[in-house]
N, C-alpha and C. Protein backbone atom coordinates (compact mmCIF):
# COMPACT_ATOMS: atom_id res chain seq x y z
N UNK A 1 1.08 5.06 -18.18
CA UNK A 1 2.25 5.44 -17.41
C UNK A 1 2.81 4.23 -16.68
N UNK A 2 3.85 4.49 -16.61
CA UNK A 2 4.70 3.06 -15.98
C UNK A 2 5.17 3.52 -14.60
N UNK A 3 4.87 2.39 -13.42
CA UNK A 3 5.09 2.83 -12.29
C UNK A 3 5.86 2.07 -11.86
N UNK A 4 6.93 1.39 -12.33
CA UNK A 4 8.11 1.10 -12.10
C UNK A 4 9.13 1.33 -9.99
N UNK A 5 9.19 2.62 -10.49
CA UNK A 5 10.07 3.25 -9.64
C UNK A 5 8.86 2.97 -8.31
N UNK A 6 7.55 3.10 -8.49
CA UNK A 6 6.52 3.34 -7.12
C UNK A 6 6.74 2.16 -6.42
N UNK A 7 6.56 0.84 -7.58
CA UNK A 7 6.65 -0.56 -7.29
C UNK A 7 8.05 -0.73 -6.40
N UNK A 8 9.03 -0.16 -7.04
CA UNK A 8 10.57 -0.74 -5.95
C UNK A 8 10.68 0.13 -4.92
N UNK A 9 9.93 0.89 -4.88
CA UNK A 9 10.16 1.64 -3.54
C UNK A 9 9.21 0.95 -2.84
N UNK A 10 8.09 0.64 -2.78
CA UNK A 10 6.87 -0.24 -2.20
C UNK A 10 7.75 -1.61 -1.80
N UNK A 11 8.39 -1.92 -2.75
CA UNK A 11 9.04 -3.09 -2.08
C UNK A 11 10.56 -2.99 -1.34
N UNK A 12 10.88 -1.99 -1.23
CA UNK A 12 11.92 -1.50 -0.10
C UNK A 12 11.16 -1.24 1.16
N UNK A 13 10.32 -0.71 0.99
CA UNK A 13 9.20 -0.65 2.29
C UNK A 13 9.22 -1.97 3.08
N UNK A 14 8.67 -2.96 2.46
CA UNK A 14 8.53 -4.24 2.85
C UNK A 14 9.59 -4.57 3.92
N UNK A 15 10.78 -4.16 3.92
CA UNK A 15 12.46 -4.39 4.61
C UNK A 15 12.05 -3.50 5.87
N UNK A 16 11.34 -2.86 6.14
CA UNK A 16 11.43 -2.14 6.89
C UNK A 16 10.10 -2.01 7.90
N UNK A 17 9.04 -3.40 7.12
CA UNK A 17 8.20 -3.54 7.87
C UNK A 17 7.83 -4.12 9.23
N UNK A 18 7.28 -4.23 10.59
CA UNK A 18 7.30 -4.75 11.73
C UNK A 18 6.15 -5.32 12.00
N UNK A 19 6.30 -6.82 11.97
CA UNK A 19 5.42 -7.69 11.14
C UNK A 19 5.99 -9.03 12.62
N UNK A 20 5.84 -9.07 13.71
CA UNK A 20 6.60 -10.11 14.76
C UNK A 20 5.19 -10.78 15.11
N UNK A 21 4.04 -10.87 14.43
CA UNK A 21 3.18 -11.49 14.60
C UNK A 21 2.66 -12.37 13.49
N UNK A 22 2.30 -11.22 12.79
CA UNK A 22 1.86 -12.32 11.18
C UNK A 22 3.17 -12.82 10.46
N UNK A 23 4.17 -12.09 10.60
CA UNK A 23 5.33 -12.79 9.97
C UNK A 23 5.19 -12.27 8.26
N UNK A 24 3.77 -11.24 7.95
CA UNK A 24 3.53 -11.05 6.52
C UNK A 24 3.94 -9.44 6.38
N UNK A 25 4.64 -9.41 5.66
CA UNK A 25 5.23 -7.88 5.59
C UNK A 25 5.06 -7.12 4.32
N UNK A 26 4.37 -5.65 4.47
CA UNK A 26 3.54 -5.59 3.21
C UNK A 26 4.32 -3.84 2.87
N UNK A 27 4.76 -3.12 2.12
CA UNK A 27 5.30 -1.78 1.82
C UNK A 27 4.07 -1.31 0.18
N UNK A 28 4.48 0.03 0.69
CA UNK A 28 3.35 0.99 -0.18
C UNK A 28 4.11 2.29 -0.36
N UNK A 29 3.93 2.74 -1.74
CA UNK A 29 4.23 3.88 -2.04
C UNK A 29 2.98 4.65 -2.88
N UNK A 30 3.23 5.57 -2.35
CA UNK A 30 2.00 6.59 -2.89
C UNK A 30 2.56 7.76 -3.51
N UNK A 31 1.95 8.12 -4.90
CA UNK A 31 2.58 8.88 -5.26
C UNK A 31 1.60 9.98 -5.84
N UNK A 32 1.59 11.13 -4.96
CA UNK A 32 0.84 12.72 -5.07
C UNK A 32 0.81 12.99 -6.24
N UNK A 33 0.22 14.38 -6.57
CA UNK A 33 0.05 14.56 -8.03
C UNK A 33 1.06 15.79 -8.15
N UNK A 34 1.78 16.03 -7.67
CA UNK A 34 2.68 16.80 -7.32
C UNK A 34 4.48 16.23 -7.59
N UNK A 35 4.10 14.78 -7.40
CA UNK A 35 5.35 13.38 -8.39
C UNK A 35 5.95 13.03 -7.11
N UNK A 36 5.60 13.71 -6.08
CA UNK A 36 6.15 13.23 -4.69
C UNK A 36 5.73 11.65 -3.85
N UNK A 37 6.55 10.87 -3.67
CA UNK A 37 6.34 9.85 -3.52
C UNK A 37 6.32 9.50 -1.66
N UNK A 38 5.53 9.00 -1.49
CA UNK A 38 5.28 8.97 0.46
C UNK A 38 5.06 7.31 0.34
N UNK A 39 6.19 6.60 1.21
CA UNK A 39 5.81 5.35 1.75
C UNK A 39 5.59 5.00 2.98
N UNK A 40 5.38 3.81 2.87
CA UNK A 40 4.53 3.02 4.23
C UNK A 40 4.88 1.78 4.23
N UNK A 41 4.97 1.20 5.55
CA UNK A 41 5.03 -0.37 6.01
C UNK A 41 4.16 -0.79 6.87
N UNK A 42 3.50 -1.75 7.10
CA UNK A 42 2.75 -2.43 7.88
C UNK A 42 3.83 -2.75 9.26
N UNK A 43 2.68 -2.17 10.37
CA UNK A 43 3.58 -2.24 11.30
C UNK A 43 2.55 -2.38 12.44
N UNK A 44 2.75 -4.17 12.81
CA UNK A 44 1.90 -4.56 13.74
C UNK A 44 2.28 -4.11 15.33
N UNK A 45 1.26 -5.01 16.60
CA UNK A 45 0.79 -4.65 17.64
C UNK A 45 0.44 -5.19 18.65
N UNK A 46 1.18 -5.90 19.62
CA UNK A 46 0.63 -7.08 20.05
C UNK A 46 -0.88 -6.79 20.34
N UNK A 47 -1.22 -6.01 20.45
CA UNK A 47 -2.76 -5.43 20.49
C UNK A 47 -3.93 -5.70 19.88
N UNK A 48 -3.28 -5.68 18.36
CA UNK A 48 -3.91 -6.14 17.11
C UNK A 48 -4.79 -4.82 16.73
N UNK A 49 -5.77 -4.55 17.51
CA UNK A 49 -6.58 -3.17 16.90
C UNK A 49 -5.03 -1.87 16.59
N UNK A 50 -4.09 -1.19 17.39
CA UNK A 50 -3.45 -0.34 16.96
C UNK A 50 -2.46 -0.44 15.97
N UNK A 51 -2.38 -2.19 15.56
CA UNK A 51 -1.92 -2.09 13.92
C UNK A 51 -2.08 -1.11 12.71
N UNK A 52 -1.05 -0.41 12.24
CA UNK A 52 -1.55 -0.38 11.13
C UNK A 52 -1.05 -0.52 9.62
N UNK A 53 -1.59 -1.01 8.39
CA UNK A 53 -1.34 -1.15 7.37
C UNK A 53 -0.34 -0.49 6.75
N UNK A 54 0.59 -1.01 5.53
CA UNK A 54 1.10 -0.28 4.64
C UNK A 54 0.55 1.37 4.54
N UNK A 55 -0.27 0.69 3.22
CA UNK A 55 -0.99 1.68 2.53
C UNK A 55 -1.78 2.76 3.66
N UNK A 56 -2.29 2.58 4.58
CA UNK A 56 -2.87 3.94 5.72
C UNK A 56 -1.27 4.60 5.93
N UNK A 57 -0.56 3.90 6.34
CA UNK A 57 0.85 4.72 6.94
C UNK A 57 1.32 5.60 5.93
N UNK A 58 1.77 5.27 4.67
CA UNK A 58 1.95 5.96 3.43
C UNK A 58 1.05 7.34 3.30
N UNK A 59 -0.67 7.35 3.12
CA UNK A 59 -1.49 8.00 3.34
C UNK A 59 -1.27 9.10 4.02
N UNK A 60 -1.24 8.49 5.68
CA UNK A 60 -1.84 9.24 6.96
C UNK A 60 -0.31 10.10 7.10
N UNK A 61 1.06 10.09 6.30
CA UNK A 61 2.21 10.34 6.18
C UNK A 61 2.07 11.53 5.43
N UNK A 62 1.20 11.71 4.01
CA UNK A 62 1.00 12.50 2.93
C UNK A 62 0.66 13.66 3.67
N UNK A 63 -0.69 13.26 4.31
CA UNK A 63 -1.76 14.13 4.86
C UNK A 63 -1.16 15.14 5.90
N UNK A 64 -0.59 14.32 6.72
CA UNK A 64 0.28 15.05 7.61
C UNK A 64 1.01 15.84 7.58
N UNK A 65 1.62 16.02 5.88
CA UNK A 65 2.81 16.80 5.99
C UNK A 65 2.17 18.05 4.45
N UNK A 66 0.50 17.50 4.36
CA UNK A 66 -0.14 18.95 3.39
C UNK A 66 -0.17 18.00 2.16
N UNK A 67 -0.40 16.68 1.80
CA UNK A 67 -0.21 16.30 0.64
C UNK A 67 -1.92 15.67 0.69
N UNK A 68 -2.81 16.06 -0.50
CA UNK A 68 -3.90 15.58 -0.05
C UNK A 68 -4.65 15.56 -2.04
N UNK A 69 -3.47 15.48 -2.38
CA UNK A 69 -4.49 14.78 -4.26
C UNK A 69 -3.49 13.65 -4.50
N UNK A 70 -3.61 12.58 -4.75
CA UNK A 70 -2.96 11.69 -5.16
C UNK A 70 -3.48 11.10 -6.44
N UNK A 71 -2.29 10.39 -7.00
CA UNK A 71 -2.31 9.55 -8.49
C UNK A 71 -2.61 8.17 -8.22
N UNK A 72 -1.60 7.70 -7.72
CA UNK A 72 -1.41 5.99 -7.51
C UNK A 72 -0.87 5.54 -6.22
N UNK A 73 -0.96 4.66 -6.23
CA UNK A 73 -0.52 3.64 -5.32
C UNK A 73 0.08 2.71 -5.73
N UNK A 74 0.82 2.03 -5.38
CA UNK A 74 1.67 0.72 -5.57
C UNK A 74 1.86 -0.22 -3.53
N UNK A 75 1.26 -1.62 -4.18
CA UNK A 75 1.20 -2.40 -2.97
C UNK A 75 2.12 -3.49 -3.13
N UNK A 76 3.02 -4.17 -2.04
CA UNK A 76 3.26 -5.41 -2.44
C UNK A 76 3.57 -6.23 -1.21
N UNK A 77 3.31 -7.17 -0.67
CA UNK A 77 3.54 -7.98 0.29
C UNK A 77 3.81 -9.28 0.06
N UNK A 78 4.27 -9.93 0.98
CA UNK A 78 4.58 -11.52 1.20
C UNK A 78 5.15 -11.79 2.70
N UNK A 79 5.18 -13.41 2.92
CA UNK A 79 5.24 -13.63 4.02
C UNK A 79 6.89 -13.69 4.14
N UNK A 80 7.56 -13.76 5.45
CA UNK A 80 9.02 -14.30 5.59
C UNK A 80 9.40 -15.32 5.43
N UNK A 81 10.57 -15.67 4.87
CA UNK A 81 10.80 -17.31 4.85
C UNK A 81 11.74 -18.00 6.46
N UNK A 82 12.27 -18.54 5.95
CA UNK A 82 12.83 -19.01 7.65
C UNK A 82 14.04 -18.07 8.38
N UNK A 83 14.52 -17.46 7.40
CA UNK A 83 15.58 -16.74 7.44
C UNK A 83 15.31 -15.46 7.91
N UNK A 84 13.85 -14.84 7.50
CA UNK A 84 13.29 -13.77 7.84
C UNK A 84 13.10 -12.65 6.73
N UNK A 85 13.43 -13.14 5.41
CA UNK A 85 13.73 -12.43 4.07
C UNK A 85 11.93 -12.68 3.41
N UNK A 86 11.79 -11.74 3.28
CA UNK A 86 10.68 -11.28 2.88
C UNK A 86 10.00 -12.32 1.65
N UNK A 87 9.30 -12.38 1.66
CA UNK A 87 9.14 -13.43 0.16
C UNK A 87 8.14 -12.65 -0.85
N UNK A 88 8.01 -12.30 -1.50
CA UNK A 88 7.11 -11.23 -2.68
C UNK A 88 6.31 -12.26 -3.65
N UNK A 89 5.15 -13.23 -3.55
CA UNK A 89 4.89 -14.06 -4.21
C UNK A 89 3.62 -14.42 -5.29
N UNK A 90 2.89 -13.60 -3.97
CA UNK A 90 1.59 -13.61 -4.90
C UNK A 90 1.57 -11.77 -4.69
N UNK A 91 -0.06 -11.26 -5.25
CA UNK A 91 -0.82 -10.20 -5.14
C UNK A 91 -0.92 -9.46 -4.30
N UNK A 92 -1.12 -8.62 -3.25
CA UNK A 92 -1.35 -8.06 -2.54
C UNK A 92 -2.29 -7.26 -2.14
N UNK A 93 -3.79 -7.06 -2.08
CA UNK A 93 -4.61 -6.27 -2.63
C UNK A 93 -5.09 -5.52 -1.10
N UNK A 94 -5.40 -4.26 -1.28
CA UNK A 94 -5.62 -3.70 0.16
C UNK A 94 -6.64 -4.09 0.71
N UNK A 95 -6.42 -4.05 2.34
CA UNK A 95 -8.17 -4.55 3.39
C UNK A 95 -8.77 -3.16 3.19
N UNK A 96 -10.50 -3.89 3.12
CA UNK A 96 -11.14 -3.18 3.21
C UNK A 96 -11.34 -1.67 3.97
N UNK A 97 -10.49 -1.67 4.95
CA UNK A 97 -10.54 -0.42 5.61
C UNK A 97 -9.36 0.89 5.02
N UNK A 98 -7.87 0.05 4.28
CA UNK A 98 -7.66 0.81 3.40
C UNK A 98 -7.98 1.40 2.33
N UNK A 99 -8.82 0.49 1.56
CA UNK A 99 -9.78 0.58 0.49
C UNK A 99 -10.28 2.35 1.19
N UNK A 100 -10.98 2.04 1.80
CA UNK A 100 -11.80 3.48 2.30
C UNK A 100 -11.40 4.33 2.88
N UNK A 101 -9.95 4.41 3.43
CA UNK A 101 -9.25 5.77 3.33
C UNK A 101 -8.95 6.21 2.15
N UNK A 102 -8.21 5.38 1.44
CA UNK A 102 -8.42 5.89 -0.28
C UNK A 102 -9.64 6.51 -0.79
N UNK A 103 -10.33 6.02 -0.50
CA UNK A 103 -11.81 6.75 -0.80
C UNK A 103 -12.01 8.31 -0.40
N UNK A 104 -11.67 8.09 0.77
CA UNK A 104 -11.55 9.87 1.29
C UNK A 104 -10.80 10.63 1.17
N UNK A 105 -10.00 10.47 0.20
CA UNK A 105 -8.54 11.68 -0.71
C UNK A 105 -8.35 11.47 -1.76
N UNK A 106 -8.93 9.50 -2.61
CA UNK A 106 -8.19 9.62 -3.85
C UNK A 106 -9.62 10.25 -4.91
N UNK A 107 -9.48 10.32 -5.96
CA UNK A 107 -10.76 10.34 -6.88
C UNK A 107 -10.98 8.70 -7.51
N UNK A 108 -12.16 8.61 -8.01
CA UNK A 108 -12.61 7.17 -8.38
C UNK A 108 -11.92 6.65 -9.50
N UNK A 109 -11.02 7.22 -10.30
CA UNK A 109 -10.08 6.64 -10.89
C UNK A 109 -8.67 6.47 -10.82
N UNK A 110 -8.44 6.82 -9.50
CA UNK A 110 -7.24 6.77 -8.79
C UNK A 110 -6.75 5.24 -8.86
N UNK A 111 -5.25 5.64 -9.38
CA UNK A 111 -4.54 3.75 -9.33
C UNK A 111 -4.16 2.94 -8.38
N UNK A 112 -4.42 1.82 -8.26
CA UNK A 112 -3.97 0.88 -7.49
C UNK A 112 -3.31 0.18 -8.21
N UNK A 113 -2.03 0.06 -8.06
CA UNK A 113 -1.11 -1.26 -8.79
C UNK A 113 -0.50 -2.25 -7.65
N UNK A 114 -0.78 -3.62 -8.05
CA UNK A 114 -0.21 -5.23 -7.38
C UNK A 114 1.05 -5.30 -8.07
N UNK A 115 1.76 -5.46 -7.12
CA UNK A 115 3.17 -6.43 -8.18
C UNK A 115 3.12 -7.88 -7.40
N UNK A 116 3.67 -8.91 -8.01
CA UNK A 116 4.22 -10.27 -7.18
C UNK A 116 5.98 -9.97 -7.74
N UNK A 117 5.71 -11.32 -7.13
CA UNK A 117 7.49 -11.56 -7.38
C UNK A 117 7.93 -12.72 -8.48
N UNK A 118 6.97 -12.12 -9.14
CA UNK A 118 7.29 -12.71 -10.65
C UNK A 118 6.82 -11.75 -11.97
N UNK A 119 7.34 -10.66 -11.59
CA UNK A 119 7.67 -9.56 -12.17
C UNK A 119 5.87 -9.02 -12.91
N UNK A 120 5.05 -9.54 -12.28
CA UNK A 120 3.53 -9.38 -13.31
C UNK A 120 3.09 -8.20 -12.37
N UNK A 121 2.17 -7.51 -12.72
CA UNK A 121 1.36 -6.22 -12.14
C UNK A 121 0.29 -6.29 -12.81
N UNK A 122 -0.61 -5.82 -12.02
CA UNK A 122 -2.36 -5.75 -12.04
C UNK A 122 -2.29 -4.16 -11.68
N UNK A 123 -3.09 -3.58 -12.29
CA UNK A 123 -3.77 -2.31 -12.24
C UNK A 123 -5.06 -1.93 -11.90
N UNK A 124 -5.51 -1.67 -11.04
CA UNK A 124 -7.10 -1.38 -10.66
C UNK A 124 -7.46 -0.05 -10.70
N UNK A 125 -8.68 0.71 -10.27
CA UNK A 125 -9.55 1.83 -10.10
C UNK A 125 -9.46 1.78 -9.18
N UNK A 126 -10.02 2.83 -8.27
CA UNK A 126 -10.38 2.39 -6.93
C UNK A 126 -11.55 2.31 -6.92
N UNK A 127 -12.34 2.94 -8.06
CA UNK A 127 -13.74 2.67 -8.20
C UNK A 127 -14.12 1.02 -8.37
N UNK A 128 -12.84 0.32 -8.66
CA UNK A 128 -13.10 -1.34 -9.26
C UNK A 128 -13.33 -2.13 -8.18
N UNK A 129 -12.34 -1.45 -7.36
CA UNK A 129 -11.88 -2.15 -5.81
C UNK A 129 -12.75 -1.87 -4.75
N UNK A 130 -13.37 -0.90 -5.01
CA UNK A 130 -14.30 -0.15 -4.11
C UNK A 130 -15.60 0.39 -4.78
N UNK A 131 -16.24 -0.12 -5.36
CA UNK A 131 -17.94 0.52 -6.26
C UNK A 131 -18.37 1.01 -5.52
N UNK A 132 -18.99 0.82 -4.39
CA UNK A 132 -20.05 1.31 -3.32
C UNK A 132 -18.91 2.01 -1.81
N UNK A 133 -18.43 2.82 -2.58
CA UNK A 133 -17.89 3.40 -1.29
C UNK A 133 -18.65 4.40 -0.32
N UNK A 134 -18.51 4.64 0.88
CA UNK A 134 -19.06 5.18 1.63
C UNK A 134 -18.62 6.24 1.86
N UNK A 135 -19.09 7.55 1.66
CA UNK A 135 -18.35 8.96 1.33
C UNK A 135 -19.90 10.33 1.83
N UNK A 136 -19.44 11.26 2.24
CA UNK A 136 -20.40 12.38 2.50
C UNK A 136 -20.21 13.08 1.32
């Protein structure tokens, strides 16, 4: 299956991310098994602990509103350039603590897709990304 449409919405996210610290701005779309698509932006803190990620916001968005089987994911980030325009360059792969909310809604072959900004995509498991997850 081609996730096209998950990827450009993940990277419309990015535009809308609040990022006045790292300057790295990262968007996520998640898409239920239901074809409903829930995004997210990374949206920092001068705090730093009440940051939170793309991919959790997307998530903790689903959950909230009764959405709780998902298909895929699509991630993509980059830093700003001087102008403040997002730059999409390399990979993007989720932190470990997203990794493991995924764990607690997706199943172990649930997708993770990378885009850069040179049009390439990587596809993972979450079982790939995560083998030894921590789960009751």
């Amino acid at each position: 299956m081609k996730y096209d449409d998950l990827i450009k919405k993940a990277i419309e996210m990015t535009e809308r991310s609040y990022a006045p610290y790292s300057h790295f701005h990262v968007g996520a779309a998640l898409l239920d098994k239901a074809g409903k698509i829930w995004t997210g932006c990374n949206i920092e803190n001068a705090a730093y602990g009440p940051s939170n990620c793309a991919e959790r916001t997307a998530v903790f968005k689903a959950v909230s509103e009764g959405s709780r089987e998902f298909e895929a994911i699509a991630i993509v980030g980059g830093p700003e350039d001087d102008a403040g325009k997002v730059q999409i360059q390399d990979f993007c792969p989720p932190c470990g603590v997203c990794r493991q909310v995924l764990s607690e809604f997706c199943d172990r072959d649930f997708k993770i897709i990378l885009a850069n900004g040179k049009g390439k995509q990587k596809t993972f498991t979450l079982a790939q990304l995560l083998p030894e997850s921590f789960s009751l």
